[in-house]
PDB file of N, CA and C in Angstrom:
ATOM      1  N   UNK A   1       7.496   7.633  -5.239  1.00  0.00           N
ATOM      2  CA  UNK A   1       8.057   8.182  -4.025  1.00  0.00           C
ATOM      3  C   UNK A   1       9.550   7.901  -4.046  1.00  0.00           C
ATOM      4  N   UNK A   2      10.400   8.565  -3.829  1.00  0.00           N
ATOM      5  CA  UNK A   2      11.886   8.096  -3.548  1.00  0.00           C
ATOM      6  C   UNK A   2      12.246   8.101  -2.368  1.00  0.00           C
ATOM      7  N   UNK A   3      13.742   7.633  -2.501  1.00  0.00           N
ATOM      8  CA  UNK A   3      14.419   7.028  -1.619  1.00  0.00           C
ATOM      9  C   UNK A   3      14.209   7.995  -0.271  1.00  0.00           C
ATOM     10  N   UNK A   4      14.279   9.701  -0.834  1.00  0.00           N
ATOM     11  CA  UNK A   4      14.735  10.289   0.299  1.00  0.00           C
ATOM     12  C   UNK A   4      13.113  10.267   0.892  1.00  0.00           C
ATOM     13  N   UNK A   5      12.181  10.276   0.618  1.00  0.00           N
ATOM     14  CA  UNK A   5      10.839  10.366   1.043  1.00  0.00           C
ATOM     15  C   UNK A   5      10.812   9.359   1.795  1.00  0.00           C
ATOM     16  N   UNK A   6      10.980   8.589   1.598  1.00  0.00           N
ATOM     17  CA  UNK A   6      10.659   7.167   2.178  1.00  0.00           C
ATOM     18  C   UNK A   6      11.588   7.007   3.367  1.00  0.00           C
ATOM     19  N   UNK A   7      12.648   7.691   3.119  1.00  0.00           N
ATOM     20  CA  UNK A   7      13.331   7.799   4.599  1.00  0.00           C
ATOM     21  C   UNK A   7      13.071   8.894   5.650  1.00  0.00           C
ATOM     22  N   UNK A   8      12.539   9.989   5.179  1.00  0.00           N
ATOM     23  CA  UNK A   8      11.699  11.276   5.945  1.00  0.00           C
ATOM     24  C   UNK A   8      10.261  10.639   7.022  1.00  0.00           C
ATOM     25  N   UNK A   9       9.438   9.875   6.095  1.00  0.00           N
ATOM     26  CA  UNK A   9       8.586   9.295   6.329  1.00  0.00           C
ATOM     27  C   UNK A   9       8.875   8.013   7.672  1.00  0.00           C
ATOM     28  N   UNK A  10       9.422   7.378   7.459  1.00  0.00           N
ATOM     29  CA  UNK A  10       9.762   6.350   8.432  1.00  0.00           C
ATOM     30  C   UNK A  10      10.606   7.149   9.713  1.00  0.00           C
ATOM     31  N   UNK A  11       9.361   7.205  10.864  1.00  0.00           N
ATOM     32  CA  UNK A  11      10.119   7.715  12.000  1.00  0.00           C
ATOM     33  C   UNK A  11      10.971   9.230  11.976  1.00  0.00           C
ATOM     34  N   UNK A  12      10.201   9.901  11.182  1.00  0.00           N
ATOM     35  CA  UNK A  12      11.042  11.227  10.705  1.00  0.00           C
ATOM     36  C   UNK A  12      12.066  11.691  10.417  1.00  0.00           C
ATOM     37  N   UNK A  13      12.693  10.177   9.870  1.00  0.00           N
ATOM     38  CA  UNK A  13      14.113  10.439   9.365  1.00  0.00           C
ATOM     39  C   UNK A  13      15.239   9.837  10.138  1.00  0.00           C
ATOM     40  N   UNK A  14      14.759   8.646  11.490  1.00  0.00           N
ATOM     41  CA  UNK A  14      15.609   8.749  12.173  1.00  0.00           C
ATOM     42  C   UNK A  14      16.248   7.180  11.974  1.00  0.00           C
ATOM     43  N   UNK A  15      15.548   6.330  11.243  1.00  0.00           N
ATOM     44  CA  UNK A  15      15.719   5.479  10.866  1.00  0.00           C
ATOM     45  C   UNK A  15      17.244   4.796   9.843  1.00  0.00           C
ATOM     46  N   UNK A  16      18.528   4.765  10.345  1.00  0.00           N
ATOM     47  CA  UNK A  16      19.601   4.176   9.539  1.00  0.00           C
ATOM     48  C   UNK A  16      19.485   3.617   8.446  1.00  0.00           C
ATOM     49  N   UNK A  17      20.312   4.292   7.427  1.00  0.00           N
ATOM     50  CA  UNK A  17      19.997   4.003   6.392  1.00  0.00           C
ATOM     51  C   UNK A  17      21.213   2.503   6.279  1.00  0.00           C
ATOM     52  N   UNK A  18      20.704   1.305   5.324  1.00  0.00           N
ATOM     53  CA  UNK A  18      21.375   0.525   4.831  1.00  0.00           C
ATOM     54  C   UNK A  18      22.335   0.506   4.481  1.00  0.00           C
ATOM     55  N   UNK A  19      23.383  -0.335   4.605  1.00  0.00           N
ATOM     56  CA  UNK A  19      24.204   0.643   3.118  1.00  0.00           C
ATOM     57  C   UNK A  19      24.365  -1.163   2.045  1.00  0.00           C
ATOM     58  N   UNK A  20      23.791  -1.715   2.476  1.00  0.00           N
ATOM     59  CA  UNK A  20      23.949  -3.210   1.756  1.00  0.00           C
ATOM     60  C   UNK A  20      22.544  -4.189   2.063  1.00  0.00           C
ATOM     61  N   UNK A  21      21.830  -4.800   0.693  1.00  0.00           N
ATOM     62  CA  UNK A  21      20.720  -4.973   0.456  1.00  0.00           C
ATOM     63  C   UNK A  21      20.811  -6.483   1.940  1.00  0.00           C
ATOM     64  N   UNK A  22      19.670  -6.654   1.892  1.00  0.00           N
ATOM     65  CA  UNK A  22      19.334  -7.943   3.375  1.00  0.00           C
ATOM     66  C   UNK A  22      19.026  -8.846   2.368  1.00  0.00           C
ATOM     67  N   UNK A  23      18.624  -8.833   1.563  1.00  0.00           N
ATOM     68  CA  UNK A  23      17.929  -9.857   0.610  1.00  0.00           C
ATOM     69  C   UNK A  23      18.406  -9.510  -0.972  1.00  0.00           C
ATOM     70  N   UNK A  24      18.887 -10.622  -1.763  1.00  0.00           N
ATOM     71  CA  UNK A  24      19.472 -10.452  -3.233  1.00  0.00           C
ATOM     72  C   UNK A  24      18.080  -9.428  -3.793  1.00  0.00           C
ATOM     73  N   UNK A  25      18.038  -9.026  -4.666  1.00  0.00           N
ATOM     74  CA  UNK A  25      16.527  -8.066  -5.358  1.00  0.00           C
ATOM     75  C   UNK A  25      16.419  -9.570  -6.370  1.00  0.00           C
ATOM     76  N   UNK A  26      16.961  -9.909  -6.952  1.00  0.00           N
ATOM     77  CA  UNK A  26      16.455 -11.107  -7.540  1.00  0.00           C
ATOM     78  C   UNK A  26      15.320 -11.557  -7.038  1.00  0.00           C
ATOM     79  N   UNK A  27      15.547 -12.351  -6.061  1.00  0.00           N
ATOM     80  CA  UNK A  27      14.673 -13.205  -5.296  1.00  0.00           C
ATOM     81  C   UNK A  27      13.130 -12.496  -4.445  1.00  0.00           C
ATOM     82  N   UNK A  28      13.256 -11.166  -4.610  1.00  0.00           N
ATOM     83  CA  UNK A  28      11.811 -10.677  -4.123  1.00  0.00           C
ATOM     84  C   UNK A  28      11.062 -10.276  -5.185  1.00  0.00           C
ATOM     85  N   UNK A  29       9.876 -10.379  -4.938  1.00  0.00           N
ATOM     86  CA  UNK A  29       8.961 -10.098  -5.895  1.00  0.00           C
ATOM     87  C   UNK A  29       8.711  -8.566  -6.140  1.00  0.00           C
ATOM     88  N   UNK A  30       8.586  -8.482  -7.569  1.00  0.00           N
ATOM     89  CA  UNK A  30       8.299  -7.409  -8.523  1.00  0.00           C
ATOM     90  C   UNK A  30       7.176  -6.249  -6.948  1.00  0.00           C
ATOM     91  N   UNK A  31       7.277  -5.312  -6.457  1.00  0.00           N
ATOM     92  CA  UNK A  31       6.594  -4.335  -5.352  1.00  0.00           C
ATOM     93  C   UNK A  31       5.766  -3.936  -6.359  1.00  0.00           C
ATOM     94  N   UNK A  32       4.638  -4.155  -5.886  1.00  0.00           N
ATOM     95  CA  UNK A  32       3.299  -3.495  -6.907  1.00  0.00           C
ATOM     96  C   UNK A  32       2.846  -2.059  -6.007  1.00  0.00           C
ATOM     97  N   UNK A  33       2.882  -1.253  -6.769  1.00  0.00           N
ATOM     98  CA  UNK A  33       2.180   0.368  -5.626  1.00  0.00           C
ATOM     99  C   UNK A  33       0.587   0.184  -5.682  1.00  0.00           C
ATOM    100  N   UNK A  34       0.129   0.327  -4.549  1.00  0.00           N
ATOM    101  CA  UNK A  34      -1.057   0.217  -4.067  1.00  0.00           C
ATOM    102  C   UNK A  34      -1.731   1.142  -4.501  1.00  0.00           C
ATOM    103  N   UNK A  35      -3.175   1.461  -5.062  1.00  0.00           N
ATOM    104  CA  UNK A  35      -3.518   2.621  -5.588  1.00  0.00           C
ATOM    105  C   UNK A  35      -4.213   3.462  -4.111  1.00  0.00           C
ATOM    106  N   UNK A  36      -3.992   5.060  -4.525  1.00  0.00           N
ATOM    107  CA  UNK A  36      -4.226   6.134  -3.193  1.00  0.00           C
ATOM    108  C   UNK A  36      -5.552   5.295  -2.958  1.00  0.00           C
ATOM    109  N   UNK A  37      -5.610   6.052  -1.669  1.00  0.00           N
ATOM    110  CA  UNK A  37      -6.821   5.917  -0.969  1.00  0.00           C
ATOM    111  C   UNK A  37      -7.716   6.785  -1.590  1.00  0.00           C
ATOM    112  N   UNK A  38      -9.510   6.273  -1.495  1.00  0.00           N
ATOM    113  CA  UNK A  38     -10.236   7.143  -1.852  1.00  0.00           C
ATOM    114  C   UNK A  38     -11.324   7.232  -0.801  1.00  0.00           C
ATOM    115  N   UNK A  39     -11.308   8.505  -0.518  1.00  0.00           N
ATOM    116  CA  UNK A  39     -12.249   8.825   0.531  1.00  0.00           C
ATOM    117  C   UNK A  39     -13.508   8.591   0.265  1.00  0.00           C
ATOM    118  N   UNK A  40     -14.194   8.309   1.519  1.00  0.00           N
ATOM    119  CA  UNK A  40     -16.128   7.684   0.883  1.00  0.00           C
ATOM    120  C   UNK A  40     -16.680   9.026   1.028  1.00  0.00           C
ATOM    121  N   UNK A  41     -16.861   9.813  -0.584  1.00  0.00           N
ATOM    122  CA  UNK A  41     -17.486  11.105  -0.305  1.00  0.00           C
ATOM    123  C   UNK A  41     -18.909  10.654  -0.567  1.00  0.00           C
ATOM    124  N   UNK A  42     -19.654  11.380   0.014  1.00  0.00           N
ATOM    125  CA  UNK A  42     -21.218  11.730  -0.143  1.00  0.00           C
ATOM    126  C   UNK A  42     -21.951  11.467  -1.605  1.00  0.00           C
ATOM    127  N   UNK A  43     -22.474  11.426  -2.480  1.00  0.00           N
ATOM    128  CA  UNK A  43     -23.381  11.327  -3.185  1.00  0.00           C
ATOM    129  C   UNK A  43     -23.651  12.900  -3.593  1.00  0.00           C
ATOM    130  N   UNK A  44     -24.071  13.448  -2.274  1.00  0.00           N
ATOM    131  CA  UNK A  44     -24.604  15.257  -2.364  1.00  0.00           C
ATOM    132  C   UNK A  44     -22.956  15.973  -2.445  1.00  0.00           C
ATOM    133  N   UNK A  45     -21.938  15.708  -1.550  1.00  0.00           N
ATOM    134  CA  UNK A  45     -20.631  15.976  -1.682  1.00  0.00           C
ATOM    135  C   UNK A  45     -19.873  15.895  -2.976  1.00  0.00           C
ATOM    136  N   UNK A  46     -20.069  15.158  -4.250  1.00  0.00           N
ATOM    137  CA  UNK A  46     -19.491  14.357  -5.304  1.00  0.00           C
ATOM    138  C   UNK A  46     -20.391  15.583  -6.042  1.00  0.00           C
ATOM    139  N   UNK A  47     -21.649  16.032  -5.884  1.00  0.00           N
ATOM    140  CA  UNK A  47     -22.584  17.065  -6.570  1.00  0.00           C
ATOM    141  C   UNK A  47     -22.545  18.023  -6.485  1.00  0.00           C
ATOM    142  N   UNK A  48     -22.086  18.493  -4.673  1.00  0.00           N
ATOM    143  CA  UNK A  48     -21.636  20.315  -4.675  1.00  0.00           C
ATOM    144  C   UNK A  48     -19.966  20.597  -5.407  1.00  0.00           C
ATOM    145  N   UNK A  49     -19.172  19.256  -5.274  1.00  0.00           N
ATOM    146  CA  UNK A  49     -18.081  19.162  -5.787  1.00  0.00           C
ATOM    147  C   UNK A  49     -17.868  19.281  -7.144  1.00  0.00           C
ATOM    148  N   UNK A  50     -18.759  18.870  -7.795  1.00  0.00           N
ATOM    149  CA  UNK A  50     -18.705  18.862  -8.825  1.00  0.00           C
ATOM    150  C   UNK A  50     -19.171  20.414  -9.661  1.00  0.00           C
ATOM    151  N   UNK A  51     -20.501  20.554  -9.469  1.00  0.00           N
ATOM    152  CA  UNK A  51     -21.251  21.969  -9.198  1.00  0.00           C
ATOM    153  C   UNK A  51     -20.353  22.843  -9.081  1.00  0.00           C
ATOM    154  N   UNK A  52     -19.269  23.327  -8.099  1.00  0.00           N
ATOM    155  CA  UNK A  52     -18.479  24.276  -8.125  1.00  0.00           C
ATOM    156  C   UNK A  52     -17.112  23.867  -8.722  1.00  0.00           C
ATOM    157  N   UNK A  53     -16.833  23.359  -9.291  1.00  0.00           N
ATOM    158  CA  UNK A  53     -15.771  22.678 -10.394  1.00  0.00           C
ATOM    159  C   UNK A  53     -16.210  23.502 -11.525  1.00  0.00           C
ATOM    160  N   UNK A  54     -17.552  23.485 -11.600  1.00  0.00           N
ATOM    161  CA  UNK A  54     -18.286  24.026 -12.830  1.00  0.00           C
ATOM    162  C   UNK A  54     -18.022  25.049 -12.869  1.00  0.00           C
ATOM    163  N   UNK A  55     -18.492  25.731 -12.114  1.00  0.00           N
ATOM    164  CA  UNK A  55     -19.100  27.397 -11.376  1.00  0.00           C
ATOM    165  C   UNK A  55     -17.716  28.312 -11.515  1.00  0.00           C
ATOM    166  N   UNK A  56     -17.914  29.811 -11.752  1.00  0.00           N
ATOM    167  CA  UNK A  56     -16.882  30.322 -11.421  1.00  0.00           C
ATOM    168  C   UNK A  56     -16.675  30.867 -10.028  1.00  0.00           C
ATOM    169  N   UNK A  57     -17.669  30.705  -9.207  1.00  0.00           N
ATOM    170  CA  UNK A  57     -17.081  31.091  -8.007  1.00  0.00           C
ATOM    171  C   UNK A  57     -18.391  29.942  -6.980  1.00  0.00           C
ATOM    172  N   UNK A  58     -18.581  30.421  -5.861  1.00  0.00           N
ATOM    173  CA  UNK A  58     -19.394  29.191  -4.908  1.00  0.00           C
ATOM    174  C   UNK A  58     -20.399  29.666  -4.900  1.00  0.00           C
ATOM    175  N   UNK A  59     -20.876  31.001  -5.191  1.00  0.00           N
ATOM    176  CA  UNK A  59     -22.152  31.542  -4.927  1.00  0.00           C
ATOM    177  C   UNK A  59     -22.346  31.328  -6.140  1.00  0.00           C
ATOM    178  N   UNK A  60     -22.391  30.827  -7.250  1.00  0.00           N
ATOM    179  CA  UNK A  60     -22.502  30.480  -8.239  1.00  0.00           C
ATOM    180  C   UNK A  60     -23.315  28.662  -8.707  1.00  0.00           C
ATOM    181  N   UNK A  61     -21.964  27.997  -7.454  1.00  0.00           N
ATOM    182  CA  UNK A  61     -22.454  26.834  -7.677  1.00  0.00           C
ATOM    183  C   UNK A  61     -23.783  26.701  -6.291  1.00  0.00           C
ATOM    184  N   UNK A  62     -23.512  27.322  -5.062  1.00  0.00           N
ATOM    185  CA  UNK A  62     -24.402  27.602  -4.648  1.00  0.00           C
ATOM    186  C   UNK A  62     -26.648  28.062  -5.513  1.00  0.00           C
ATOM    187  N   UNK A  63     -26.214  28.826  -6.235  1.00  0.00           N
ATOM    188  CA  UNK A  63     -27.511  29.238  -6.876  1.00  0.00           C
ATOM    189  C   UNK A  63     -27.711  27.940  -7.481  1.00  0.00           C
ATOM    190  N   UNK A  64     -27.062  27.478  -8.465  1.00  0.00           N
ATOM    191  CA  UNK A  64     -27.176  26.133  -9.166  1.00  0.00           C
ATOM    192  C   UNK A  64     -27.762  25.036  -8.452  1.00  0.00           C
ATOM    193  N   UNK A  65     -27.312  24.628  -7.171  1.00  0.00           N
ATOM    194  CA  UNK A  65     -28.124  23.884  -5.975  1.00  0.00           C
ATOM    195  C   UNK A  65     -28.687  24.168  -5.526  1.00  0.00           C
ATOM    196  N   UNK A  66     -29.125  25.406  -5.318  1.00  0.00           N
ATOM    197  CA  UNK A  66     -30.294  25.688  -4.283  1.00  0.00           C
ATOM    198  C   UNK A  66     -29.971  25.657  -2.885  1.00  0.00           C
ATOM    199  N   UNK A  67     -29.082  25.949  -2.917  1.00  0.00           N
ATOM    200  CA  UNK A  67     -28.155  25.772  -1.589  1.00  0.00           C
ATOM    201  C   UNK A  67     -27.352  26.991  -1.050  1.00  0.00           C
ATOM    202  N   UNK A  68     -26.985  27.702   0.447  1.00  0.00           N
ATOM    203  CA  UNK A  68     -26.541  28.925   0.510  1.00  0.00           C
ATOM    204  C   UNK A  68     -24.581  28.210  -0.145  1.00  0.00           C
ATOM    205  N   UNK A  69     -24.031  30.023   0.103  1.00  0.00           N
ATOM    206  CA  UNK A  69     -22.688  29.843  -0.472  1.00  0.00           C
ATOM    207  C   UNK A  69     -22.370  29.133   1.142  1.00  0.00           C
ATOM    208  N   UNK A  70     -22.463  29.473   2.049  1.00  0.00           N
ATOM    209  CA  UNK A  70     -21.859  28.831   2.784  1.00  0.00           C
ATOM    210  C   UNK A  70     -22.048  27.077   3.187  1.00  0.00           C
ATOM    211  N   UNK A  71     -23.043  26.521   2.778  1.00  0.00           N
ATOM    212  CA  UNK A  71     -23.186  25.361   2.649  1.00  0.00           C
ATOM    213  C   UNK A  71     -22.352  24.593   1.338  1.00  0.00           C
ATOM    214  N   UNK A  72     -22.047  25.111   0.500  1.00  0.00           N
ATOM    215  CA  UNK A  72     -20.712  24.956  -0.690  1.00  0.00           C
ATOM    216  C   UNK A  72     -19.442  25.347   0.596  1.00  0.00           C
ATOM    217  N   UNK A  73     -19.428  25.923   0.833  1.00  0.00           N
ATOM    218  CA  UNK A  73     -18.016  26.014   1.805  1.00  0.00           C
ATOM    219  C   UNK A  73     -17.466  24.771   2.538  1.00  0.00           C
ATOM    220  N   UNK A  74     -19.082  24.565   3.377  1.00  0.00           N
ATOM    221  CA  UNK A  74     -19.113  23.657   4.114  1.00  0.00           C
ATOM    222  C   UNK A  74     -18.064  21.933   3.328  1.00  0.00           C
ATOM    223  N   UNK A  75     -19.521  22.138   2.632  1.00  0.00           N
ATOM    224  CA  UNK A  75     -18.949  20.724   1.847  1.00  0.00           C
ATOM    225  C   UNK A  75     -17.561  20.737   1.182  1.00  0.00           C
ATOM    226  N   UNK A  76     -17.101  21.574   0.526  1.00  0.00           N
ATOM    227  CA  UNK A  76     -15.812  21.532  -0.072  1.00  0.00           C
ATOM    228  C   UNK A  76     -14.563  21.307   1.550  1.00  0.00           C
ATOM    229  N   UNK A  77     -14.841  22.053   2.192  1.00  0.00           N
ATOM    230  CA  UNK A  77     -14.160  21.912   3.655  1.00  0.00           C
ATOM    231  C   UNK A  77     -14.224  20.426   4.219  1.00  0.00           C
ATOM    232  N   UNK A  78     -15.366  19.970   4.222  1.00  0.00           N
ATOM    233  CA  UNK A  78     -15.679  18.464   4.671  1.00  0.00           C
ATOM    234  C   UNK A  78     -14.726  17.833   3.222  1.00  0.00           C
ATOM    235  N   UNK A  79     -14.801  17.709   2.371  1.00  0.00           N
ATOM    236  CA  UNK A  79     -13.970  17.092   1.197  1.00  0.00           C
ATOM    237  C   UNK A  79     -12.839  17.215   1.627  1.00  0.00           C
ATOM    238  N   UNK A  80     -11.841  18.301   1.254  1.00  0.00           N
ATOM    239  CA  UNK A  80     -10.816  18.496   1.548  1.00  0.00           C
ATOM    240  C   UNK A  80     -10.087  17.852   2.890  1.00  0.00           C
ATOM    241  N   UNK A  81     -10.596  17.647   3.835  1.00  0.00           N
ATOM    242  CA  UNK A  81     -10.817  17.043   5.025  1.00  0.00           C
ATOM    243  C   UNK A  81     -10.574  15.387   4.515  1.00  0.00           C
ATOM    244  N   UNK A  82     -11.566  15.032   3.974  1.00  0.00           N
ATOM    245  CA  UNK A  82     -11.170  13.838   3.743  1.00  0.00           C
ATOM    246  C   UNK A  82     -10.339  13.119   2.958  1.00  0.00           C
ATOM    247  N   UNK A  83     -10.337  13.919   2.072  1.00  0.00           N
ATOM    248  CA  UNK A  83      -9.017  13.708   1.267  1.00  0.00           C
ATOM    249  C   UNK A  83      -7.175  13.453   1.984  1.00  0.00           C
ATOM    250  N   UNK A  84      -7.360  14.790   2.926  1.00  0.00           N
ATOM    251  CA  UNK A  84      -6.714  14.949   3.654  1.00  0.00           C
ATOM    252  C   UNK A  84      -6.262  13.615   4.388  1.00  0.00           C
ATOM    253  N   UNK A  85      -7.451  13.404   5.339  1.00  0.00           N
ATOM    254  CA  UNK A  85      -7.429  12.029   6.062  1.00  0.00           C
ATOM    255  C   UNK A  85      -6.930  11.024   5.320  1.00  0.00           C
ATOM    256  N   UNK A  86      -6.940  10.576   4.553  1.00  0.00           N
ATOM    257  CA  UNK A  86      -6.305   9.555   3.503  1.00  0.00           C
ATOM    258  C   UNK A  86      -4.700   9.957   2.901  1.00  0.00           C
ATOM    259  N   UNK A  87      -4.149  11.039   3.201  1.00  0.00           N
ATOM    260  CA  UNK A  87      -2.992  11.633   2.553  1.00  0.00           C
ATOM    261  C   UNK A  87      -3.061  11.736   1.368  1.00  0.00           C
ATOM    262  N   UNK A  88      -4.382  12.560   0.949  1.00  0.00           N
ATOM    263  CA  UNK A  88      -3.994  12.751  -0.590  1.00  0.00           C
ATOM    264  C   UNK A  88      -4.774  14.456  -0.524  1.00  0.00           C
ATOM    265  N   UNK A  89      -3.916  15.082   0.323  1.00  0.00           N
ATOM    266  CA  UNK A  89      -4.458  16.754   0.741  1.00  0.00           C
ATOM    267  C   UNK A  89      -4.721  17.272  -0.960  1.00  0.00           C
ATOM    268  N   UNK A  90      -5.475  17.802  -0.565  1.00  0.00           N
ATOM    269  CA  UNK A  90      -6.491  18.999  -1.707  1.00  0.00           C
ATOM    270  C   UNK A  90      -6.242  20.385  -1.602  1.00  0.00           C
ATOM    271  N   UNK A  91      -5.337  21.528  -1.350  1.00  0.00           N
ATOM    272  CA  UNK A  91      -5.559  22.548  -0.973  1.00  0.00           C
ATOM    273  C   UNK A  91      -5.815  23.410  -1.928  1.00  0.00           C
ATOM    274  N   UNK A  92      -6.396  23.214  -3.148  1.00  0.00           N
ATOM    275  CA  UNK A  92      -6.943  24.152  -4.185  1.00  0.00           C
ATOM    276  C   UNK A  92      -7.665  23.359  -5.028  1.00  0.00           C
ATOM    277  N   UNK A  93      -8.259  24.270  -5.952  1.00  0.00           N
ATOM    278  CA  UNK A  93      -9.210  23.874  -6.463  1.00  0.00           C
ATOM    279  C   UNK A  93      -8.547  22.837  -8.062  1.00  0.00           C
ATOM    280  N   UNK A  94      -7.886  22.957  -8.170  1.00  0.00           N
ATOM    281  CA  UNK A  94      -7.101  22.732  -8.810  1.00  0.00           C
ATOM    282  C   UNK A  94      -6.959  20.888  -8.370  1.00  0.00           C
ATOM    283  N   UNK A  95      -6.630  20.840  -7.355  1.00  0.00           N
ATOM    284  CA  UNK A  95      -5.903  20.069  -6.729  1.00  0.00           C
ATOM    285  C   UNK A  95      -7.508  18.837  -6.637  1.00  0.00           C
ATOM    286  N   UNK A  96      -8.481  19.366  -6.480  1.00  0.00           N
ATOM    287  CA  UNK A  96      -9.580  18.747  -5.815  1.00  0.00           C
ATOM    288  C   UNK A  96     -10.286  18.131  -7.419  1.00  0.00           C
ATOM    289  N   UNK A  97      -9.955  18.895  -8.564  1.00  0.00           N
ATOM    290  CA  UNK A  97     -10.296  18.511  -9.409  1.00  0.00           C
ATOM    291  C   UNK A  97      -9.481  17.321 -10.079  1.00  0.00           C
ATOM    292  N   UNK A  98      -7.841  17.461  -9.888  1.00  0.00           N
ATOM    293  CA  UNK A  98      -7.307  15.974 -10.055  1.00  0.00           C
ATOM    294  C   UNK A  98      -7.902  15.203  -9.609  1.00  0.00           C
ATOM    295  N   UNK A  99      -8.376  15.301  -7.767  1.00  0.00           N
ATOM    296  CA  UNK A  99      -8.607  14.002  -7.211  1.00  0.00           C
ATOM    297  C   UNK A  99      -9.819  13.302  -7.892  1.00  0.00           C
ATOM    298  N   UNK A 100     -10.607  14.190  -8.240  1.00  0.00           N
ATOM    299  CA  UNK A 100     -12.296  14.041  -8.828  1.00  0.00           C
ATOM    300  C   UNK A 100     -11.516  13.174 -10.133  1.00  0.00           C
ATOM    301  N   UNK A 101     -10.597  13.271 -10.621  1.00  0.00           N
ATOM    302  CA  UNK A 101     -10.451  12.765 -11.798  1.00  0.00           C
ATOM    303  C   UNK A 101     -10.091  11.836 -11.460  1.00  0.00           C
ATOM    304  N   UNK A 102      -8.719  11.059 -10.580  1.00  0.00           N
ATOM    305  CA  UNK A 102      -8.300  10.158 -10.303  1.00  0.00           C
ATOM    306  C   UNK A 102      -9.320   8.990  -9.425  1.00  0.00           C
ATOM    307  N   UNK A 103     -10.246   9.894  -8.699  1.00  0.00           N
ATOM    308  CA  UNK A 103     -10.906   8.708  -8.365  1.00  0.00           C
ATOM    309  C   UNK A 103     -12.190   8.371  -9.091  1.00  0.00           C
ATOM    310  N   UNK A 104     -11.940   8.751 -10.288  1.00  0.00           N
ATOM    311  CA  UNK A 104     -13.628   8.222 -10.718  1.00  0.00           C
ATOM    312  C   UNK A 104     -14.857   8.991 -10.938  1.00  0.00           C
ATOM    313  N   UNK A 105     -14.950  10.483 -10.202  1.00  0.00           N
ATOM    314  CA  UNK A 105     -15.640  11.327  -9.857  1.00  0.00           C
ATOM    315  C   UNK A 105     -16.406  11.732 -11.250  1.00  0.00           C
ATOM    316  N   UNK A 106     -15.323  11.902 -11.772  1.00  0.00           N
ATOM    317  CA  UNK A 106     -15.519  12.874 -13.442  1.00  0.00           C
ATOM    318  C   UNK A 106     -14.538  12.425 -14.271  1.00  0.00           C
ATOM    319  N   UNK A 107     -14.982  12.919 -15.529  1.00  0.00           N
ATOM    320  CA  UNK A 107     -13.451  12.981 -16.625  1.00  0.00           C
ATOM    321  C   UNK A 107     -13.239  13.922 -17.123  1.00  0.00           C
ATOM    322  N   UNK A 108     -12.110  13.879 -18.016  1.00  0.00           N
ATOM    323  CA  UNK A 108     -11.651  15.008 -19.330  1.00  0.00           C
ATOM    324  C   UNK A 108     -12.796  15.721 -19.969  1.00  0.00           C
ATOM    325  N   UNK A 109     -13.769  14.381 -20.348  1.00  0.00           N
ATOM    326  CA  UNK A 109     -14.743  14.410 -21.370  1.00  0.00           C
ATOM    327  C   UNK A 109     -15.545  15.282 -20.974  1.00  0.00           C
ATOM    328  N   UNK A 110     -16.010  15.404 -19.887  1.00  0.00           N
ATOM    329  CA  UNK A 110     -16.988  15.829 -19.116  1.00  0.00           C
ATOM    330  C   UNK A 110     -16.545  17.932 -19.089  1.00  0.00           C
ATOM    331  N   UNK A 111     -15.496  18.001 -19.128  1.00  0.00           N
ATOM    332  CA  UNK A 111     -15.028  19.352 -19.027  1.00  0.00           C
ATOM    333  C   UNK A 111     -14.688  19.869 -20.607  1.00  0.00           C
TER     334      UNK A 111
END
């Protein structure tokens, strides 16, 4: 994240910027980045997710589950959602398949 993010973020920007450190950088400890948040998806959610990752379209991964297309909607909507909630938005499919990767979901191997 940089500087200018981090100042957008805090109070929407309204926050004065420094212009001289409060503390030597010597003397503070090495800032470790916290890893993203991962949303507690479903078990069945992690499966339609995955399922239409596969699929070329939802009525696709739909048939594959046994499940209507709009219940694949559903769930990908509930995902995205939570992802969301955590600040790590999903708005394509694309996007939902990083997260599947970053959190554990799936791998490379697997595709």
């Amino acid at each position: 994240m940089s500087v200018a993010e981090l100042e957008v973020g805090i109070n929407d920007g309204r926050v004065p910027r420094m212009t001289a450190p409060v503390v030597d950088a010597a003397v503070l400890p090495h800032l470790v980045v916290a890893p993203p948040s991962r949303p507690a998806l479903s078990t069945r959610e992690v499966e339609v997710l995955l399922a239409w990752m596969a699929a070329e379209s939802k009525e696709d991964a739909a048939n594959k589950l046994f499940i209507s297309q709009s219940t694949v909607s559903t769930h990908i909507s509930r995902i995205r959602a939570k992802y969301a909630a955590v600040g790590r938005p999903a708005p394509t499919k694309a996007h939902l398949l990083a997260r599947a990767l970053q959190d554990g979901y799936t791998t490379l191997e697997e595709w």
